[in-house]
PDB file of N, CA and C in Angstrom:
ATOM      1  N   UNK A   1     205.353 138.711 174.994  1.00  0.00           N
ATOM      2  CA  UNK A   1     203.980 138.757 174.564  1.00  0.00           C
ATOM      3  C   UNK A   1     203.473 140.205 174.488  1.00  0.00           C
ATOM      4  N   UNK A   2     203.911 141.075 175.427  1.00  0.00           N
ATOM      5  CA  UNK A   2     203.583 142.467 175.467  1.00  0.00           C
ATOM      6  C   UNK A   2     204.165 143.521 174.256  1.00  0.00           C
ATOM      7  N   UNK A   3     205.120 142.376 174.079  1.00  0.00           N
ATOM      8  CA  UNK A   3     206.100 143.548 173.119  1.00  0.00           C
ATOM      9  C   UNK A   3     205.442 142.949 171.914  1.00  0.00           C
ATOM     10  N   UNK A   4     204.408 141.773 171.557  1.00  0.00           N
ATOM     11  CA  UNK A   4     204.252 141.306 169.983  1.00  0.00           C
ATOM     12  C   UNK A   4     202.505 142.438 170.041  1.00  0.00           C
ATOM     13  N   UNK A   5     201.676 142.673 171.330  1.00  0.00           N
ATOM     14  CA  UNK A   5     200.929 142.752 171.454  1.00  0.00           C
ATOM     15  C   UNK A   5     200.856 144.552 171.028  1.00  0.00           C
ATOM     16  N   UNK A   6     202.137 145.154 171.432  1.00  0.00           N
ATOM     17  CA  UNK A   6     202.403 146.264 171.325  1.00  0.00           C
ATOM     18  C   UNK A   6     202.232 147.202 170.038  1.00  0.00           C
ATOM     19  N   UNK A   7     203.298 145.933 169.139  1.00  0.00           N
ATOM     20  CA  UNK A   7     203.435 145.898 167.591  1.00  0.00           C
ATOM     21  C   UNK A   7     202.333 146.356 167.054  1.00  0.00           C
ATOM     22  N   UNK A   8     200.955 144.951 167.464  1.00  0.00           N
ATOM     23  CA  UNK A   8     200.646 144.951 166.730  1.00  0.00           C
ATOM     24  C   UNK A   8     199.720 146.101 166.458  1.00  0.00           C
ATOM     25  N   UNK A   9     199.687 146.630 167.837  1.00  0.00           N
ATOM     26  CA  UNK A   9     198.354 147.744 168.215  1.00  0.00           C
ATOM     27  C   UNK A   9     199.102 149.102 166.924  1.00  0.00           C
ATOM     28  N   UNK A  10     200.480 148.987 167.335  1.00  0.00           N
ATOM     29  CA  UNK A  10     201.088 150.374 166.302  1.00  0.00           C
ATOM     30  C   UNK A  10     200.755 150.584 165.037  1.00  0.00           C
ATOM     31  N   UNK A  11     200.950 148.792 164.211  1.00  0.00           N
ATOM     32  CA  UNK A  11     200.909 148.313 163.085  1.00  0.00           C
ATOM     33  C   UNK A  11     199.584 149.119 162.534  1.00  0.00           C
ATOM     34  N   UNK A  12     198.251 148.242 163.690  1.00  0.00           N
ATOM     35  CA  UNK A  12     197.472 148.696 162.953  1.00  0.00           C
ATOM     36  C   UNK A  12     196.840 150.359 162.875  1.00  0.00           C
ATOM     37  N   UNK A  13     197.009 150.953 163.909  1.00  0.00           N
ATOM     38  CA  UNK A  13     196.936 152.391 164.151  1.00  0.00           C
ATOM     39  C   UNK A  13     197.551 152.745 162.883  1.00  0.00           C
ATOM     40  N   UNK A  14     198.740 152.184 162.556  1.00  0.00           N
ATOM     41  CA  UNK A  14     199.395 153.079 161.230  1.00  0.00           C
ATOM     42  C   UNK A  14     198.637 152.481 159.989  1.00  0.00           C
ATOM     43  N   UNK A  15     197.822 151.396 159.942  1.00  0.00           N
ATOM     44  CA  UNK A  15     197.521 150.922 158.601  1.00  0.00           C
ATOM     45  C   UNK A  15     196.102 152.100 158.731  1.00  0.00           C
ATOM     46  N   UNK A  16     195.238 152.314 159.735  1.00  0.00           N
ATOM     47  CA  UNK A  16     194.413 152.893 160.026  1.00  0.00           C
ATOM     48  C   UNK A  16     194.664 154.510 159.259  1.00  0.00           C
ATOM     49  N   UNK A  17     195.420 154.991 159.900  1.00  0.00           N
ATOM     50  CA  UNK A  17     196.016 156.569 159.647  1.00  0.00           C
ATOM     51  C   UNK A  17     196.194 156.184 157.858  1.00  0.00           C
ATOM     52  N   UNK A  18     196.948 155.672 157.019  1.00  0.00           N
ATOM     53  CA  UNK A  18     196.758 155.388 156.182  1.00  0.00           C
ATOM     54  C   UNK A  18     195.791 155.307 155.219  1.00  0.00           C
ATOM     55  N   UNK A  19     194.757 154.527 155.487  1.00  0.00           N
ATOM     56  CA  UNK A  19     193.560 154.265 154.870  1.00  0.00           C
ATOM     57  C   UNK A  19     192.934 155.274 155.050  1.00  0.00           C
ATOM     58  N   UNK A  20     192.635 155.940 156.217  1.00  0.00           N
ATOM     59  CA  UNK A  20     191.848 157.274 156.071  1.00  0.00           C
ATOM     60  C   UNK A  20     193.032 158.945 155.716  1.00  0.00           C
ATOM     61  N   UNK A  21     194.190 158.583 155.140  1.00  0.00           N
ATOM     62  CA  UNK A  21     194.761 159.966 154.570  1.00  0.00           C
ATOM     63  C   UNK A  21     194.357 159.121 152.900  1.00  0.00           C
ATOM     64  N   UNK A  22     194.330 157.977 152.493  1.00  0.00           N
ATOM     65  CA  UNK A  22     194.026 157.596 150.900  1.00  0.00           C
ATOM     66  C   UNK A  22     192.958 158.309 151.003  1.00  0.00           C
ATOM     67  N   UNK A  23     191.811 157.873 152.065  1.00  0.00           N
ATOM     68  CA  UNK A  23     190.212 157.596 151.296  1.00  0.00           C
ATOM     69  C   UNK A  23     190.181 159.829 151.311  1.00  0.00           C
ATOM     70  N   UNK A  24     190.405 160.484 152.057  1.00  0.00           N
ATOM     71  CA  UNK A  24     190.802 161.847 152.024  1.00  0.00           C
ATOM     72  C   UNK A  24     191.424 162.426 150.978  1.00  0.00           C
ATOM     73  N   UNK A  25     192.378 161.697 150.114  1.00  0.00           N
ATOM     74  CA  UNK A  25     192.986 162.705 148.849  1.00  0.00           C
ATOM     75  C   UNK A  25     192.098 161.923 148.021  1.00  0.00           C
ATOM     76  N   UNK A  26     191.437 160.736 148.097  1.00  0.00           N
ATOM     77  CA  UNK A  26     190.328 160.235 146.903  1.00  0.00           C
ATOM     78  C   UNK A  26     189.384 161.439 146.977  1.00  0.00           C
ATOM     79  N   UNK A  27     188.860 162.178 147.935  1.00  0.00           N
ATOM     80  CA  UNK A  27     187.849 163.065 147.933  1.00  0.00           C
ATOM     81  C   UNK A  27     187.859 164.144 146.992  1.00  0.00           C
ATOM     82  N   UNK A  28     189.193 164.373 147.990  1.00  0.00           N
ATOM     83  CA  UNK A  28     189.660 165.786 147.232  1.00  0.00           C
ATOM     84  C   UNK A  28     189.920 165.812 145.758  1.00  0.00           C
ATOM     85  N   UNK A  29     189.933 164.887 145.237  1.00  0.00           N
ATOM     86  CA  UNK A  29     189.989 164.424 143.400  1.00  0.00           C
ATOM     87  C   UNK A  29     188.488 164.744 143.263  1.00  0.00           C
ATOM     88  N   UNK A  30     187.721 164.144 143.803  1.00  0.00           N
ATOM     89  CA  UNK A  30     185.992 163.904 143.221  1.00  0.00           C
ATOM     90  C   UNK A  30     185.529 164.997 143.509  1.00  0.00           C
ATOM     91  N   UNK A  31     186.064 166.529 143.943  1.00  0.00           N
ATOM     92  CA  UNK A  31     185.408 167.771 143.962  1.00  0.00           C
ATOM     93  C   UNK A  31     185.621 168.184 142.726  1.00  0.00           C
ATOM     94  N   UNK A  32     185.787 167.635 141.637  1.00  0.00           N
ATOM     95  CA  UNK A  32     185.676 168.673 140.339  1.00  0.00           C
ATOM     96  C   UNK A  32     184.502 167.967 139.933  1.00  0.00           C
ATOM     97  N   UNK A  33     183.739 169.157 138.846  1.00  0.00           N
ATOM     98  CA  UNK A  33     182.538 168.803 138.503  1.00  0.00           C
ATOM     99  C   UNK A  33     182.221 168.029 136.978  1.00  0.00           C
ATOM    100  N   UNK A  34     181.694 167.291 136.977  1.00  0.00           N
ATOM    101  CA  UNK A  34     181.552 166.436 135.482  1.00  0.00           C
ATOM    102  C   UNK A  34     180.919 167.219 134.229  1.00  0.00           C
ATOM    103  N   UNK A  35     181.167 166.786 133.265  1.00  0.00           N
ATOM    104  CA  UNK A  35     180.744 167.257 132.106  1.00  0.00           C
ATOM    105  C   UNK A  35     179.242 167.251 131.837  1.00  0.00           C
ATOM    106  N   UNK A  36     178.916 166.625 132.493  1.00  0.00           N
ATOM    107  CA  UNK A  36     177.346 166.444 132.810  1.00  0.00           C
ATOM    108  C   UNK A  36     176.465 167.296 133.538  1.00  0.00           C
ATOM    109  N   UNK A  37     177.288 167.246 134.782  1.00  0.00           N
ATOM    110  CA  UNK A  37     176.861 168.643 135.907  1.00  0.00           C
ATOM    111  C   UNK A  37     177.055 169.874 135.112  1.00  0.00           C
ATOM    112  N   UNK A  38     177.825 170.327 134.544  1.00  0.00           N
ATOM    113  CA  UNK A  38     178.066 171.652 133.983  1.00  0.00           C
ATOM    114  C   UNK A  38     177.177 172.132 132.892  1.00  0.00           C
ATOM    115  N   UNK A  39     176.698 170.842 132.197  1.00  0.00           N
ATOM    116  CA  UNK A  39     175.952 171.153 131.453  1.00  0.00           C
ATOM    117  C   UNK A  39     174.368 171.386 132.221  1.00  0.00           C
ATOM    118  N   UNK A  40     173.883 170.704 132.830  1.00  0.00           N
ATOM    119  CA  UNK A  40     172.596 171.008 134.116  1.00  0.00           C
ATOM    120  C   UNK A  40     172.971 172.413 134.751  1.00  0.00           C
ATOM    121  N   UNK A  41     174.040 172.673 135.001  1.00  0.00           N
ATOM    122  CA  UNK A  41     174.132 174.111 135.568  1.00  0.00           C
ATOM    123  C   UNK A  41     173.679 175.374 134.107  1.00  0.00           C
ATOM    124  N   UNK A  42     174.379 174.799 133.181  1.00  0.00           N
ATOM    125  CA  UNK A  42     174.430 176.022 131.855  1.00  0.00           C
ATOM    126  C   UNK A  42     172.775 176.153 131.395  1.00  0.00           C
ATOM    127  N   UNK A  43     172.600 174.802 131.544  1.00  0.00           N
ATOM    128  CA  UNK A  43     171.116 175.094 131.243  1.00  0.00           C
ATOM    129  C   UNK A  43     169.838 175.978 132.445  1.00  0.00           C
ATOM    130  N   UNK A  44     170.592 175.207 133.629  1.00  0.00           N
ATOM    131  CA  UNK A  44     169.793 176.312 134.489  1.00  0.00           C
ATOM    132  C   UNK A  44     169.602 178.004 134.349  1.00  0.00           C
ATOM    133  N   UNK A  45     170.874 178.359 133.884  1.00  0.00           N
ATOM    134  CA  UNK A  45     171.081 179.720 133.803  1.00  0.00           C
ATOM    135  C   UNK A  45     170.741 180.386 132.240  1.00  0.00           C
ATOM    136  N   UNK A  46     170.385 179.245 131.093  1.00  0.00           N
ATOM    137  CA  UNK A  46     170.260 180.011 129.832  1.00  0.00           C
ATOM    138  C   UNK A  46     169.479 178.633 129.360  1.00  0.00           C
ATOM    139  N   UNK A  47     167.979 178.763 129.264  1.00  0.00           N
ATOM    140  CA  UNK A  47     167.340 177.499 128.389  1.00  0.00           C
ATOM    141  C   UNK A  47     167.809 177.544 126.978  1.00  0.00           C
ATOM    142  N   UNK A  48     167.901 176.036 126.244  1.00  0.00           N
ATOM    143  CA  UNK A  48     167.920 175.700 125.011  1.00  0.00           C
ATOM    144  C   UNK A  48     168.535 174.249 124.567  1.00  0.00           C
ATOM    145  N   UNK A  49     169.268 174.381 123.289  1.00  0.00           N
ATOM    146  CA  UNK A  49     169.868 173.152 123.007  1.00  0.00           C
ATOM    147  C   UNK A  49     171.198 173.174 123.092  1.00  0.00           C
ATOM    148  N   UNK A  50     171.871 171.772 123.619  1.00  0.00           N
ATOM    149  CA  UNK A  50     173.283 172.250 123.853  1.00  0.00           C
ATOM    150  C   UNK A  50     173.812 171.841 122.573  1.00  0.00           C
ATOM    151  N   UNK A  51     174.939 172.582 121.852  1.00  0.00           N
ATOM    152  CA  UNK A  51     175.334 172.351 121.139  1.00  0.00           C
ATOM    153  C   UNK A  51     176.628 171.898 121.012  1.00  0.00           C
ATOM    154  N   UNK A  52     177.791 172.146 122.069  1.00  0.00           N
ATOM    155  CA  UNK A  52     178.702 171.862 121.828  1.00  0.00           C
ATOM    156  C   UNK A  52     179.413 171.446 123.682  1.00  0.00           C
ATOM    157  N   UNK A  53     180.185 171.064 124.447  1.00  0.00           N
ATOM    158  CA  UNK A  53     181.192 170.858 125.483  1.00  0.00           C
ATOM    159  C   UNK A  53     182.545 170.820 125.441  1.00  0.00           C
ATOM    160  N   UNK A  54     183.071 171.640 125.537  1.00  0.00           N
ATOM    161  CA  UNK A  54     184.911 171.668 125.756  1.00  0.00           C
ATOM    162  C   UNK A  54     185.334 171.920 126.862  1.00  0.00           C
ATOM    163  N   UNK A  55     185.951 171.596 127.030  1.00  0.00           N
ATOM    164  CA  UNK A  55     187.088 171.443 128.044  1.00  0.00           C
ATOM    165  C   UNK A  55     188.091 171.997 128.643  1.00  0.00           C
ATOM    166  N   UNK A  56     188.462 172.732 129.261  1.00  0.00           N
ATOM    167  CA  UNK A  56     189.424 173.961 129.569  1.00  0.00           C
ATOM    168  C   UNK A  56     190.250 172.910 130.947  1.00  0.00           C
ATOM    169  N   UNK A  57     191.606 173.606 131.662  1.00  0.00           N
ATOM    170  CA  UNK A  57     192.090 173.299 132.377  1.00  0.00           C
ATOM    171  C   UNK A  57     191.176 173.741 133.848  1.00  0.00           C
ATOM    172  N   UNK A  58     190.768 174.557 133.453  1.00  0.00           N
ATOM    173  CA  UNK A  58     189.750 175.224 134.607  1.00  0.00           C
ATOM    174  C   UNK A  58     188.351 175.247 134.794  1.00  0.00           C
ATOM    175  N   UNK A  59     188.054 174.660 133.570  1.00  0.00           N
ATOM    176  CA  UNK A  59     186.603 175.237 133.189  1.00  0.00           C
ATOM    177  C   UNK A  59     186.234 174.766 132.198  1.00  0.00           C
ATOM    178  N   UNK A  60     184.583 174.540 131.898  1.00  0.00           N
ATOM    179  CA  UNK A  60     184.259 173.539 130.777  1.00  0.00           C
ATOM    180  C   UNK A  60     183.199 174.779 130.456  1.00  0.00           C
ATOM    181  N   UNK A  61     183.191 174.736 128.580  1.00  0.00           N
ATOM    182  CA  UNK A  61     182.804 175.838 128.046  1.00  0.00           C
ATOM    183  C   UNK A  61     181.110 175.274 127.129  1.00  0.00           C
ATOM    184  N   UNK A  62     180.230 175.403 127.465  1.00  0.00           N
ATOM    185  CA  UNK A  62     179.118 174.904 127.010  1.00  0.00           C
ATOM    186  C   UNK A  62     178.055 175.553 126.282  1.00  0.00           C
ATOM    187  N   UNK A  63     178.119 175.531 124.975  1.00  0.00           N
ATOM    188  CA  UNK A  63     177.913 176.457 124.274  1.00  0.00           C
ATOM    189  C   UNK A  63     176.097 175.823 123.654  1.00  0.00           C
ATOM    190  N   UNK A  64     175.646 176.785 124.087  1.00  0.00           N
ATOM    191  CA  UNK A  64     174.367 176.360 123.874  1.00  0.00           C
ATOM    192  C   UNK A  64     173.222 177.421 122.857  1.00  0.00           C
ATOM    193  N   UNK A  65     172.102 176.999 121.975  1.00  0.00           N
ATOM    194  CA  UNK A  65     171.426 177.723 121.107  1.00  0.00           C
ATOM    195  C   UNK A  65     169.879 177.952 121.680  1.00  0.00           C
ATOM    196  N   UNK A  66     169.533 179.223 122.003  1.00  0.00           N
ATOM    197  CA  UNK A  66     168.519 179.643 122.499  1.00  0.00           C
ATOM    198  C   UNK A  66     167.062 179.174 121.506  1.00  0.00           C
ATOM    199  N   UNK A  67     166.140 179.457 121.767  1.00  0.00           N
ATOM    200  CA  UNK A  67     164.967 179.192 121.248  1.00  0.00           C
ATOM    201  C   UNK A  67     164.668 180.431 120.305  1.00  0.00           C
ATOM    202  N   UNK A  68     165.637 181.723 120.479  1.00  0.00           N
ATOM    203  CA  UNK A  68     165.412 183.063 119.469  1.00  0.00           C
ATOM    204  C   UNK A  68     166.654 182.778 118.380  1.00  0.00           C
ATOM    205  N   UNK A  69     167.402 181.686 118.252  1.00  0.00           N
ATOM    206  CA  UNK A  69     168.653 181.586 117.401  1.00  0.00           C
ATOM    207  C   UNK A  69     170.076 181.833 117.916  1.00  0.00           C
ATOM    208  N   UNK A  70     169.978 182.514 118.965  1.00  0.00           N
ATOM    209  CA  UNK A  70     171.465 183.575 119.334  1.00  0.00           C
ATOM    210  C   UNK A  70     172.083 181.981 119.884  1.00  0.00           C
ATOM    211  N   UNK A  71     173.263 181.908 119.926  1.00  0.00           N
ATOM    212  CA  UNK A  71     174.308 180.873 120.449  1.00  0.00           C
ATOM    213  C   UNK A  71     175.007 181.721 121.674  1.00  0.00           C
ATOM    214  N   UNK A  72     175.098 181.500 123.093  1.00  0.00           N
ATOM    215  CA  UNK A  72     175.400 181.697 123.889  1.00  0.00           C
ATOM    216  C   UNK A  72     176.583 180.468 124.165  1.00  0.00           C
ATOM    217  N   UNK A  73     177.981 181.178 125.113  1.00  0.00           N
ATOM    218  CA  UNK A  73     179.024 180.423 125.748  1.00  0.00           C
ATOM    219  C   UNK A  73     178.975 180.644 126.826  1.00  0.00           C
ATOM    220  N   UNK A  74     178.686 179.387 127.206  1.00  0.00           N
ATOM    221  CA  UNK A  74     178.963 180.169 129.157  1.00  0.00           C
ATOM    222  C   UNK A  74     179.899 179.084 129.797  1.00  0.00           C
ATOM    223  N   UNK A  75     180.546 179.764 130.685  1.00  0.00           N
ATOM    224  CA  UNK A  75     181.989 178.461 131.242  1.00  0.00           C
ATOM    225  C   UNK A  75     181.897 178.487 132.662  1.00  0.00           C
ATOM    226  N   UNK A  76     181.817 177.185 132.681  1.00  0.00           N
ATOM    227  CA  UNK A  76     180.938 176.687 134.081  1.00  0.00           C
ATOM    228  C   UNK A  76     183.174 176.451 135.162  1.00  0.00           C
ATOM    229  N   UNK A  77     183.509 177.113 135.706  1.00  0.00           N
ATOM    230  CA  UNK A  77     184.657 176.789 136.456  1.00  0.00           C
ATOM    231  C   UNK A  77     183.984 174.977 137.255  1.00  0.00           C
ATOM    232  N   UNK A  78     185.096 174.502 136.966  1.00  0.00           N
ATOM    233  CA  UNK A  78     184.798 173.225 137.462  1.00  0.00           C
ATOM    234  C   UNK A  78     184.753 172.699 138.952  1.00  0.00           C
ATOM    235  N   UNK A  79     186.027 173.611 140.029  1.00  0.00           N
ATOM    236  CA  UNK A  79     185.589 173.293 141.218  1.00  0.00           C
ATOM    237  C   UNK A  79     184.641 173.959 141.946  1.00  0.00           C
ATOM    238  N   UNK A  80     184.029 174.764 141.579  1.00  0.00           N
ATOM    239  CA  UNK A  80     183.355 175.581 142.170  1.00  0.00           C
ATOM    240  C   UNK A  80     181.724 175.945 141.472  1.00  0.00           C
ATOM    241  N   UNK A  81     181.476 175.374 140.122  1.00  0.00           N
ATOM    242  CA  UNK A  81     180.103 175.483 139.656  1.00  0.00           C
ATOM    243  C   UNK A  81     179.827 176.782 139.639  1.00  0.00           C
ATOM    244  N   UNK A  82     180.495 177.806 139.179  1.00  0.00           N
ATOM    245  CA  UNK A  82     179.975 179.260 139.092  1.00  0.00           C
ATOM    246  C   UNK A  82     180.137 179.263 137.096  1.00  0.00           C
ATOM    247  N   UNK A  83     179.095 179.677 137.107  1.00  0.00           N
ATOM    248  CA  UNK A  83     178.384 179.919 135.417  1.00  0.00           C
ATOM    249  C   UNK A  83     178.800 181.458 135.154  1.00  0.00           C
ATOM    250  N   UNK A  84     179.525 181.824 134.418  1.00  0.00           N
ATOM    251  CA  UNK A  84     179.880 182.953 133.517  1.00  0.00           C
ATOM    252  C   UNK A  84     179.318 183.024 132.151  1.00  0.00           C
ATOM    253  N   UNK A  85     179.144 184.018 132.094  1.00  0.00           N
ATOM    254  CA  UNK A  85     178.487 184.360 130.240  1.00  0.00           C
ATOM    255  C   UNK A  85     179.854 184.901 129.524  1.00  0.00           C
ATOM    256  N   UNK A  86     180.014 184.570 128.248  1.00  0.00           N
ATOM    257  CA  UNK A  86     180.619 185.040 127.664  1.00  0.00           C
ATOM    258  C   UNK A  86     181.216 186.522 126.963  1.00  0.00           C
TER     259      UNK A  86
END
């Protein structure tokens, strides 16, 4: 009885350790930032209309048209939300 009781305590300790190393690399996926967020950031840093969103391996490029005409690119790095001008 000690030895089924033993099991089972291991069993679940290991299903435990498990479930919380998944729900931990699920996180670490959901730190990149959406195409949505980047665009709320680009606009924070340069008002206007957005005109265009692409996509980089690193970085999403959001190219937006000021209220004086000029077209500005600015590329928002995705894990980290830092806005660069072109």
């Amino acid at each position: 009885m000690r030895v089924l009781l033993t099991l089972g305590l291991i069993a679940c300790i290991s299903v435990s350790g498990a479930v919380h190393a998944s729900a931990t690399a699920h996180k670490a996926v959901k730190t990149e930032i959406s195409k949505k967020k980047a665009v709320i950031l680009a606009k924070e840093e340069t008002d206007g209309k957005t005109l265009k969103i692409t996509e980089q391996a690193k970085f999403y490029t959001v190219r937006i048209l000021k209220s004086d005409g000029h077209v500005v690119d600015l590329h928002i790095n995705k894990k980290t939300g830092e806005v660069k001008k072109d």
